[in-house]
N, C-alpha and C. Protein backbone atom coordinates (compact mmCIF):
# COMPACT_ATOMS: atom_id res chain seq x y z
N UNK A 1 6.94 10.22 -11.98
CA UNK A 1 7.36 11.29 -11.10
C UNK A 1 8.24 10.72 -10.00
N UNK A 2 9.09 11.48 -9.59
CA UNK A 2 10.27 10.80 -8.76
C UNK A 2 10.13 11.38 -7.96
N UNK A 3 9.96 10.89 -6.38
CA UNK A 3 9.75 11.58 -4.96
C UNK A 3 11.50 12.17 -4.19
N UNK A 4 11.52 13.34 -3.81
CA UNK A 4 12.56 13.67 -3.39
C UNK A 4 12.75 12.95 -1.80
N UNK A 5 13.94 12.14 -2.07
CA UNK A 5 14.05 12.01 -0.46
C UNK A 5 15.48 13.04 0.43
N UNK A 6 15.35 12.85 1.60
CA UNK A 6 16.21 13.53 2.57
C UNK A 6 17.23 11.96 2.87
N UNK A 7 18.46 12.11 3.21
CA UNK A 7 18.93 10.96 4.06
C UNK A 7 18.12 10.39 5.14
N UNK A 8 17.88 11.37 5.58
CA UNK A 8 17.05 10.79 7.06
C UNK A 8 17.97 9.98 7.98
N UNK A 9 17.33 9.02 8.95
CA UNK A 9 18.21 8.78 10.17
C UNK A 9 18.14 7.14 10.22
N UNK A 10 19.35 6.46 10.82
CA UNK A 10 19.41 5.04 10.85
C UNK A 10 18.20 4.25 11.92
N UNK A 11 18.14 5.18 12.92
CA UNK A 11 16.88 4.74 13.86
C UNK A 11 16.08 5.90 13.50
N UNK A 12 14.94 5.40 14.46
CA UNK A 12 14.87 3.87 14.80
C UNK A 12 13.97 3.16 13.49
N UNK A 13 14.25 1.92 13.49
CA UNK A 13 14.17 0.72 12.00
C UNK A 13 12.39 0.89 11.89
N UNK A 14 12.44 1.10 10.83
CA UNK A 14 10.40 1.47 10.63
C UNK A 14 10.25 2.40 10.15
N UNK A 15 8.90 2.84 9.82
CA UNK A 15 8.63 3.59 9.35
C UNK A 15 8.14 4.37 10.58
N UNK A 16 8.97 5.84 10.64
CA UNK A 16 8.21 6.73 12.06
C UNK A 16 7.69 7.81 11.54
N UNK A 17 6.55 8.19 11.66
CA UNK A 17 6.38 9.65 11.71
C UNK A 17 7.18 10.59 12.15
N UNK A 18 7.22 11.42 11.82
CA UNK A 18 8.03 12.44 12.15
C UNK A 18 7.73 13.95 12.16
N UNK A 19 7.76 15.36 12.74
CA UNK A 19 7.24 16.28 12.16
C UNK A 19 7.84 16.58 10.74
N UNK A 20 6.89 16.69 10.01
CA UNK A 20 7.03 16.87 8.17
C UNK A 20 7.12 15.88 7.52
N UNK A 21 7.25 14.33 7.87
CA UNK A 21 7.14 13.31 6.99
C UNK A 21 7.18 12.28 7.93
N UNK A 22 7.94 10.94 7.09
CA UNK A 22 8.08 10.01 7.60
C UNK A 22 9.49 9.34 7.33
N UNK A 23 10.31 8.91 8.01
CA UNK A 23 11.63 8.70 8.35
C UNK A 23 11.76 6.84 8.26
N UNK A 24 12.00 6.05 7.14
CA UNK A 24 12.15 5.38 6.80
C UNK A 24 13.61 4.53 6.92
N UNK A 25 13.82 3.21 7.87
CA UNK A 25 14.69 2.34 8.44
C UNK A 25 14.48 1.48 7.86
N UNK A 26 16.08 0.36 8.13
CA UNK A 26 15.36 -0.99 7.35
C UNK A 26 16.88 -1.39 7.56
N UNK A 27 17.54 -2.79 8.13
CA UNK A 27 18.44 -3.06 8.09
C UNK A 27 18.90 -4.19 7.09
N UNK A 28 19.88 -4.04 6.60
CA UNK A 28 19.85 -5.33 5.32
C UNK A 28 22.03 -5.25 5.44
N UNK A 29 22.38 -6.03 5.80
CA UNK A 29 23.91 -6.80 5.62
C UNK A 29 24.30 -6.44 4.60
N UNK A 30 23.37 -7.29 3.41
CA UNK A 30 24.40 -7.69 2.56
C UNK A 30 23.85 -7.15 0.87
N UNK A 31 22.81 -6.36 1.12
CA UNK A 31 21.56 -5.37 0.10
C UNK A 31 23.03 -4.37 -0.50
N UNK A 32 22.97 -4.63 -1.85
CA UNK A 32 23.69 -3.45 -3.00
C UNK A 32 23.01 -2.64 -3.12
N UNK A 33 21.14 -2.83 -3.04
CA UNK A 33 20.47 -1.27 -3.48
C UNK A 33 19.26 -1.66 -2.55
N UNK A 34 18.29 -0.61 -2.24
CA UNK A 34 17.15 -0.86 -1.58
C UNK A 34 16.19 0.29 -2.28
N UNK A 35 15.24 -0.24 -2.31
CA UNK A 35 14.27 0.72 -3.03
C UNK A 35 13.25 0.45 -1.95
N UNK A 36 12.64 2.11 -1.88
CA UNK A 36 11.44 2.22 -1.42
C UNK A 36 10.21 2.65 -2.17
N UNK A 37 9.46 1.70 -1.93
CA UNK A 37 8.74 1.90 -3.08
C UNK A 37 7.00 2.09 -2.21
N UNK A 38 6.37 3.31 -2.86
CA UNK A 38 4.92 4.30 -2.26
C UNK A 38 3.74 3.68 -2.87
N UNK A 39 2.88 3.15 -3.06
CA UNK A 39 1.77 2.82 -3.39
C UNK A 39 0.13 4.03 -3.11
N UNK A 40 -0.19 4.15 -4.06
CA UNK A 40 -1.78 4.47 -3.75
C UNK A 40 -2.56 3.68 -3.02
N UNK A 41 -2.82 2.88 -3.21
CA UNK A 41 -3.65 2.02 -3.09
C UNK A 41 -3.05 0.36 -2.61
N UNK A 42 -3.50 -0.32 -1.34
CA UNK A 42 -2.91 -1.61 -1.32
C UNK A 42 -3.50 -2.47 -2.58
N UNK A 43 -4.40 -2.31 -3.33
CA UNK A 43 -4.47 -3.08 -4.76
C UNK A 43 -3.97 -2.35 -5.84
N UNK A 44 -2.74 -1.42 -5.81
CA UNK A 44 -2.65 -1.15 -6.48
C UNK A 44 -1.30 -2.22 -7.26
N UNK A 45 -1.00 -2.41 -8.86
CA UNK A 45 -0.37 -3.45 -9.45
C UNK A 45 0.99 -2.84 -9.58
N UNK A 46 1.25 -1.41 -9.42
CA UNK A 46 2.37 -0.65 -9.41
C UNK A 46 2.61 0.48 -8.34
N UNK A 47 4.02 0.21 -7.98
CA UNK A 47 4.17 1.89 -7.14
C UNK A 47 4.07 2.97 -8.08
N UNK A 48 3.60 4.05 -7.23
CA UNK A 48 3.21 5.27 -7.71
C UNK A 48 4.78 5.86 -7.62
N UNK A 49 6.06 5.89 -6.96
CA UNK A 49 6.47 6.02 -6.82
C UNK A 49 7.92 4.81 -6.26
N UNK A 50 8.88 5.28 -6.51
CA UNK A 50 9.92 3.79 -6.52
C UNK A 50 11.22 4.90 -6.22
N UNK A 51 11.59 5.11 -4.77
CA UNK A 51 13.00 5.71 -4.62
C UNK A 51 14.36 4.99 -3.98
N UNK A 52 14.78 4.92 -5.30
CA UNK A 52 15.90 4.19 -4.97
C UNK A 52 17.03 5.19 -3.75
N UNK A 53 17.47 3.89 -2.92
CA UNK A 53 18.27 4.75 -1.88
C UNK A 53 19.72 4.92 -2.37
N UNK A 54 20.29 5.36 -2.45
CA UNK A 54 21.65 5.75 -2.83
C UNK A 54 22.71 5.16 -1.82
N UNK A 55 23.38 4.17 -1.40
CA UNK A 55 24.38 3.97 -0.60
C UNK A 55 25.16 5.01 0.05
N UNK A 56 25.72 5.78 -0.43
CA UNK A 56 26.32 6.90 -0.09
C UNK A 56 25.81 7.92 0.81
N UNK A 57 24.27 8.15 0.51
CA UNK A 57 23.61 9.35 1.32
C UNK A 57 22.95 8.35 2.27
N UNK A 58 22.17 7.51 1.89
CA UNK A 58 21.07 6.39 2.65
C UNK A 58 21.19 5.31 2.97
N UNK A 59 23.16 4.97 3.60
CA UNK A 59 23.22 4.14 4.18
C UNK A 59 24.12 4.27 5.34
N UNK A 60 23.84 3.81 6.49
CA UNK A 60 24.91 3.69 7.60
C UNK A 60 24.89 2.50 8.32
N UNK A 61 26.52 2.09 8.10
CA UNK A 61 26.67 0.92 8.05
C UNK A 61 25.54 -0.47 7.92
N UNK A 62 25.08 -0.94 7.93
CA UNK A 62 23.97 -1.77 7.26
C UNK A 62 22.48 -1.41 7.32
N UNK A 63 22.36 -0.43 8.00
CA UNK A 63 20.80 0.42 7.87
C UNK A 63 20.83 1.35 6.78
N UNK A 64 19.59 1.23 5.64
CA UNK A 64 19.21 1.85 4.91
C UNK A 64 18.23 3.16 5.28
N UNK A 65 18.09 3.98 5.13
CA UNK A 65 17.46 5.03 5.53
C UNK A 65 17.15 6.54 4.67
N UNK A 66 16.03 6.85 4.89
CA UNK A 66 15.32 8.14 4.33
C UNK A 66 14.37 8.34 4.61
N UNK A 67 14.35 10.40 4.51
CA UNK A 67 12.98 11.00 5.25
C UNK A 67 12.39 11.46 4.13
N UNK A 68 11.09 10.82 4.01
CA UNK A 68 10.50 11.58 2.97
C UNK A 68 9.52 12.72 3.42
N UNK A 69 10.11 13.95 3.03
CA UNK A 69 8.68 15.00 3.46
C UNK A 69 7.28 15.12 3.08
N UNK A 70 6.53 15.39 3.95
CA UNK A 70 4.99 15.38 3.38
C UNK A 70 4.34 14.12 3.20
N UNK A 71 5.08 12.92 3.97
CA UNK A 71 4.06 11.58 3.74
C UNK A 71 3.84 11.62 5.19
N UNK A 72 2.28 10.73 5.39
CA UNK A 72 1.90 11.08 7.10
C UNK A 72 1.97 9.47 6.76
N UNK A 73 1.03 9.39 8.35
CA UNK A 73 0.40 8.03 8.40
C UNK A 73 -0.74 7.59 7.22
N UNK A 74 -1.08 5.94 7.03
CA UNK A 74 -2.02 5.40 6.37
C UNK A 74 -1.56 5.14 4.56
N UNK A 75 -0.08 5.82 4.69
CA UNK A 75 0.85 5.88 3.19
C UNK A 75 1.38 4.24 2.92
N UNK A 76 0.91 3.64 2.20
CA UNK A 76 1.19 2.21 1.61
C UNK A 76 2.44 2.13 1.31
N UNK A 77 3.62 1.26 1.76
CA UNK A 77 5.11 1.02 1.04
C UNK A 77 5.03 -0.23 1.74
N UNK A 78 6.77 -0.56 0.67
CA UNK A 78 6.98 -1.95 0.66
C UNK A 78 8.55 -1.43 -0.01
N UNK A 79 9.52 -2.37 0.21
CA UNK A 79 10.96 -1.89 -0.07
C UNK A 79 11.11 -3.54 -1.34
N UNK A 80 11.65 -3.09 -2.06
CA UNK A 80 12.71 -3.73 -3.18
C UNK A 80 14.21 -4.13 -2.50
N UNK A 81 14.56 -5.27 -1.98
CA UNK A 81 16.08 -5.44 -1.83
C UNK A 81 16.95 -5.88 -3.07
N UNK A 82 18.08 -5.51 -3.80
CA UNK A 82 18.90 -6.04 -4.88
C UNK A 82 20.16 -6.68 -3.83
N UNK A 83 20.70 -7.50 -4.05
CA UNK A 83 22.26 -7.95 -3.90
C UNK A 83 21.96 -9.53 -4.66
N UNK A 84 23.07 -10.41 -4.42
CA UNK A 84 23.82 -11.67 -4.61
C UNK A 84 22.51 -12.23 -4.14
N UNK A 85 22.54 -13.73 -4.91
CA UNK A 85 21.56 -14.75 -5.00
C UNK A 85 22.44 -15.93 -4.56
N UNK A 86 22.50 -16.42 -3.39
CA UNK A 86 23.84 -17.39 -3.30
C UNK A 86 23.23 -18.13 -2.27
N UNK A 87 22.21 -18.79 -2.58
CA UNK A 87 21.50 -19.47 -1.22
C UNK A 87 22.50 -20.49 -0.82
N UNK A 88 23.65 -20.92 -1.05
CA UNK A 88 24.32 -21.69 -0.03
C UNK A 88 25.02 -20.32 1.02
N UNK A 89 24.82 -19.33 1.08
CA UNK A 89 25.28 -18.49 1.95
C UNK A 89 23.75 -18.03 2.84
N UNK A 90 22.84 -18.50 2.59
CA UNK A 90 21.81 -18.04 2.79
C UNK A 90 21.19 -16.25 2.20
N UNK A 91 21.89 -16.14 1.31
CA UNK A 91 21.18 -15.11 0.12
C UNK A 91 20.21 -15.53 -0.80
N UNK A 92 19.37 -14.82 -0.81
CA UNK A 92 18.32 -15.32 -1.61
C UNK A 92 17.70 -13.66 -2.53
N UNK A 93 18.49 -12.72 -2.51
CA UNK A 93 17.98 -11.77 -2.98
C UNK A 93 16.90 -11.98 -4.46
N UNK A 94 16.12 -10.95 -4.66
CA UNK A 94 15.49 -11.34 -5.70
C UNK A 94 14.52 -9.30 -6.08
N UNK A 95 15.29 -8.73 -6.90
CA UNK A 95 15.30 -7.59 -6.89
C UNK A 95 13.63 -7.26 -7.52
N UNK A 96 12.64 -8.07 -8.08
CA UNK A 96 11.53 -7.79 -8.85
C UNK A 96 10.43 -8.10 -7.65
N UNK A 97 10.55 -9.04 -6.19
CA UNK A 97 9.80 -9.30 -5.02
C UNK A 97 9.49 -7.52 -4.28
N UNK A 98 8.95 -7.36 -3.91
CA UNK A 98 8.01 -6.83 -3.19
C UNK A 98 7.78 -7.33 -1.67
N UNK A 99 8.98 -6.29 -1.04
CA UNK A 99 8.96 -6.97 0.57
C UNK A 99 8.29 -6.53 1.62
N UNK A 100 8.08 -6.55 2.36
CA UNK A 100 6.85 -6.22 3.66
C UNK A 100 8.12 -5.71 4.59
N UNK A 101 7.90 -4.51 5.44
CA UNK A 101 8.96 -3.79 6.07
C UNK A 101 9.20 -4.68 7.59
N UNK A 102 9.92 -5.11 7.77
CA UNK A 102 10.03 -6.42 9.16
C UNK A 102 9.48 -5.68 10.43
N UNK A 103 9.78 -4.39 10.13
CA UNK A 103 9.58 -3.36 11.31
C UNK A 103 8.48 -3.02 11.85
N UNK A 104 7.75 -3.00 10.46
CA UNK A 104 6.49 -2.04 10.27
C UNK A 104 5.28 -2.93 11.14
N UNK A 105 4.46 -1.67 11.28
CA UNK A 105 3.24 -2.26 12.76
C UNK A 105 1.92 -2.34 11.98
N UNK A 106 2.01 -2.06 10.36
CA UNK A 106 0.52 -2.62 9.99
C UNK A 106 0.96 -3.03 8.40
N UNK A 107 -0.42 -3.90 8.50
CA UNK A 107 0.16 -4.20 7.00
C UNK A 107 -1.43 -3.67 5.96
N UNK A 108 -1.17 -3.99 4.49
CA UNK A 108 -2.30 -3.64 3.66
C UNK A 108 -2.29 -5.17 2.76
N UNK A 109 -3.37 -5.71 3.11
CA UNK A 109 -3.47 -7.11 1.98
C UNK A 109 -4.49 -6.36 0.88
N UNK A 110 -3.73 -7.01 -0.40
CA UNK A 110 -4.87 -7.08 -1.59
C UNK A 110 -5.82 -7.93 -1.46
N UNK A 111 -6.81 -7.11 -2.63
CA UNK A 111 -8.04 -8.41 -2.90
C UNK A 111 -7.31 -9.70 -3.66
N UNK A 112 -6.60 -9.20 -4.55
CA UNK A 112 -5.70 -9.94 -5.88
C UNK A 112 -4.26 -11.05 -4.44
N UNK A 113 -4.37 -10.97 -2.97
CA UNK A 113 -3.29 -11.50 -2.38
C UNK A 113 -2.73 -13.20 -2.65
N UNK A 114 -2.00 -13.22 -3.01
CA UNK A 114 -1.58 -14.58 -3.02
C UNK A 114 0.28 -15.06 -2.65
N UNK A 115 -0.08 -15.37 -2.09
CA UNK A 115 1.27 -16.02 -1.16
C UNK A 115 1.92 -16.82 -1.69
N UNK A 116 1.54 -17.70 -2.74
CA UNK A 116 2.70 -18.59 -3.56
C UNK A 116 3.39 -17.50 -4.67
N UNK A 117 2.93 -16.03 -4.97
CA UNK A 117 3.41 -15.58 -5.87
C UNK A 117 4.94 -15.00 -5.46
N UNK A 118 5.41 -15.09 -3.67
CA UNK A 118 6.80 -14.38 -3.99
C UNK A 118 7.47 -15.69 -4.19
N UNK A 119 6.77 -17.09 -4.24
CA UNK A 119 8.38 -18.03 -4.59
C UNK A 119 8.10 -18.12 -6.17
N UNK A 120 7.45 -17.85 -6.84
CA UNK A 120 7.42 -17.75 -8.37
C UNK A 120 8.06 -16.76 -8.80
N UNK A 121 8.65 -16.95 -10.03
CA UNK A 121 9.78 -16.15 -10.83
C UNK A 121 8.99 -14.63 -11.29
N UNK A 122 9.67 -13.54 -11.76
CA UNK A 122 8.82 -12.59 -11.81
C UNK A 122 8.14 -11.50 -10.58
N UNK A 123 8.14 -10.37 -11.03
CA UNK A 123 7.39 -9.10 -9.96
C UNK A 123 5.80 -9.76 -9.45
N UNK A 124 5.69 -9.30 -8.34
CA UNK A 124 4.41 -10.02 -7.40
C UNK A 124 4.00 -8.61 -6.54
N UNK A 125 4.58 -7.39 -7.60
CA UNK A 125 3.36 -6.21 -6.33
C UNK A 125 1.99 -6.18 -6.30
N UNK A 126 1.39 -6.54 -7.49
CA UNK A 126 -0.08 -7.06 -7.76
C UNK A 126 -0.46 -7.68 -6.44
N UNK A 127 -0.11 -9.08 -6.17
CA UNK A 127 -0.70 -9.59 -5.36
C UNK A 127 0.08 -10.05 -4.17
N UNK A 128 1.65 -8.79 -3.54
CA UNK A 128 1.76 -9.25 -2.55
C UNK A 128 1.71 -8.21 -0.87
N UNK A 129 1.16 -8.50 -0.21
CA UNK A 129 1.26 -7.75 1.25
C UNK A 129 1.87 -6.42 1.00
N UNK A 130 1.41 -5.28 1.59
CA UNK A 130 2.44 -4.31 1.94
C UNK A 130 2.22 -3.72 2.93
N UNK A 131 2.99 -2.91 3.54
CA UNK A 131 3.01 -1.86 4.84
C UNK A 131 2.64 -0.71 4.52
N UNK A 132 1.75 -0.18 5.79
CA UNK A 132 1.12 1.11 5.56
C UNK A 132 2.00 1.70 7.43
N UNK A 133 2.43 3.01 6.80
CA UNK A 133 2.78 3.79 8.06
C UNK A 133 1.83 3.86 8.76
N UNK A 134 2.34 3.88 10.27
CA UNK A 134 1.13 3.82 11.16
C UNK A 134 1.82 5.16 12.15
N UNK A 135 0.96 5.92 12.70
CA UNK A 135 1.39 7.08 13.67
C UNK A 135 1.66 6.51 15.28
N UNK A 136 3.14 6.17 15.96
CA UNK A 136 3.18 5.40 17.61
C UNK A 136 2.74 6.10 18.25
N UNK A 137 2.48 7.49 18.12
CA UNK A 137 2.29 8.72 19.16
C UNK A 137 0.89 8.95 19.09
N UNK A 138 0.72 9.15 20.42
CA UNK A 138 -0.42 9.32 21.02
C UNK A 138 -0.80 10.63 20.69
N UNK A 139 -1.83 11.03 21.29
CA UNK A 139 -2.53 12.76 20.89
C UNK A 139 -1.84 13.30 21.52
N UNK A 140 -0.84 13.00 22.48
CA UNK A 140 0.41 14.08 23.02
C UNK A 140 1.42 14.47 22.09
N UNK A 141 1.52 13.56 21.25
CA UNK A 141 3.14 13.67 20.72
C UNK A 141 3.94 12.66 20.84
N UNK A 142 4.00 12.28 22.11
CA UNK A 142 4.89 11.19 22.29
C UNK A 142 4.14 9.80 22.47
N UNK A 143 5.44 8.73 21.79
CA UNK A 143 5.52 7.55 22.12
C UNK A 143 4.89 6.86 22.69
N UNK A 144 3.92 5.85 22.36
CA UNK A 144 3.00 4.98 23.24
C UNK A 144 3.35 3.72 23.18
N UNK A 145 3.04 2.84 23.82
CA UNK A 145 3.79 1.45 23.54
C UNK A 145 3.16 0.57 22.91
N UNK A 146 3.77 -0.17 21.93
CA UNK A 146 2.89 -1.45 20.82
C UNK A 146 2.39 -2.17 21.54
N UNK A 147 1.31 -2.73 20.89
CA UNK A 147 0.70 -3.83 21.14
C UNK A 147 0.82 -4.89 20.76
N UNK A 148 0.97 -6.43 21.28
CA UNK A 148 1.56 -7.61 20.41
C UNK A 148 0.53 -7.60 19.13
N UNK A 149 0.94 -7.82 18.09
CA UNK A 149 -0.11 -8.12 16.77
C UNK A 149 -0.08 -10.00 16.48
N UNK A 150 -0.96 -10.04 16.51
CA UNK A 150 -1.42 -11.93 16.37
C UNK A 150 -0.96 -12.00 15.00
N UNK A 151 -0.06 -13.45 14.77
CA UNK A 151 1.00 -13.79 13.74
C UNK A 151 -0.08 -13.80 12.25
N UNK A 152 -0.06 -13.66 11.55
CA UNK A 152 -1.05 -14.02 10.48
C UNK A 152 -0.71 -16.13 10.39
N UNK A 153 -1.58 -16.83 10.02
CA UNK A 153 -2.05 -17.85 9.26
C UNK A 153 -2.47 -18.48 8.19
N UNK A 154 -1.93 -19.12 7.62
CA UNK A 154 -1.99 -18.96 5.88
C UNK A 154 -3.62 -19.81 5.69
C-alpha cells in the first residue's frame, strides 16, 4: 500500500507535527532520491510503507520535504538516501542503509540492533536505529524548548 504524501514545507528540518499530520524535512546536497520510509513497529524487518519523494514536488533547493496526513506523534521512520558513491569526494551514498533522521528528537532501537550492520554490504532495517516523531508542543499548542539528549555510547 502506498501512502499519499502532500509536498509539505522545507522547514523546519524534522519531523514536526502539524495540525493533520506530520511535515517531514531533511537536508541532503547531493541525494538523487530520498525515501521516507514508516515502520510499525521499531523491530519491525520492513517498512510498512516506503514514499519515495519526487524531486520536483519534494524538493527545495537541497531540503527534501513532505506532509503526510493523519500520522501523529510515536510514528517510527527512517529515510533511504540514493546518489553517487565517490568517497574521494566524501560520498558515500548507499541506497539499501536505513538512516536515522539527523534532526529527529527520539529514536526507536531494536531488540535485533546491531551497529556493525550499516558498514556491511546489503539492507540493515532489521537491525538498524530509527526515529519515532515526537510532539515539541506543549498542551498549549505551541513550541517548547528541547532538551540536550546525552550522546549514545557504543
Amino acid at each position: 500500500m502506498t501512502l499519499v504524501v502532500e509536498p509539505g514545507a522545507a522547514a523546519p528540518l524534522g519531523a514536526s507535527v502539524c495540525r493533520g499530520g506530520v511535515n517531514f524535512s531533511l537536508f541532503s546536497k547531493h541525494a538523487s532520491l530520498v525515501e521516507l520510509l514508516l515502520f510499525d513497529e521499531s523491530d519491525s524487518t520492513e517498512p510498512s510503507h516506503i514514499v519515495p519523494l519526487d524531486p520536483q514536488r519534494h524538493r527545495t533547493y537541497h531540503y527534501w520535504h513532505a506532509f503526510a496526513p493523519g500520522l501523529k506523534p510515536g510514528q517510527i521512520y527512517a529515510y533511504r538516501a540514493h546518489g553517487p558513491f565517490e568517497p574521494h569526494r566524501g560520498l558515500r551514498f548507499d541506497g539499501e542503509k536505513v538512516l536515522l533522521d539527523p534532526y529527529g528528537l527520539v529514536i526507536a532501537v531494536p531488540d535485533a540492533y546491531d551497529r556493525d550492520a550499516a558498514a556491511r554490504p546489503g539492507a540493515n532495517a532489521a537491525s538498524a536505529m530509527k526515529s519515532v516523531v515526537a510532539d515539541r508542543r506543549g498542551t498549549s499548542g505551541k513550541e517548547t524548548p528541547l532538551s540536550p539528549v546525552p550522546s549514545l555510547k557504543p
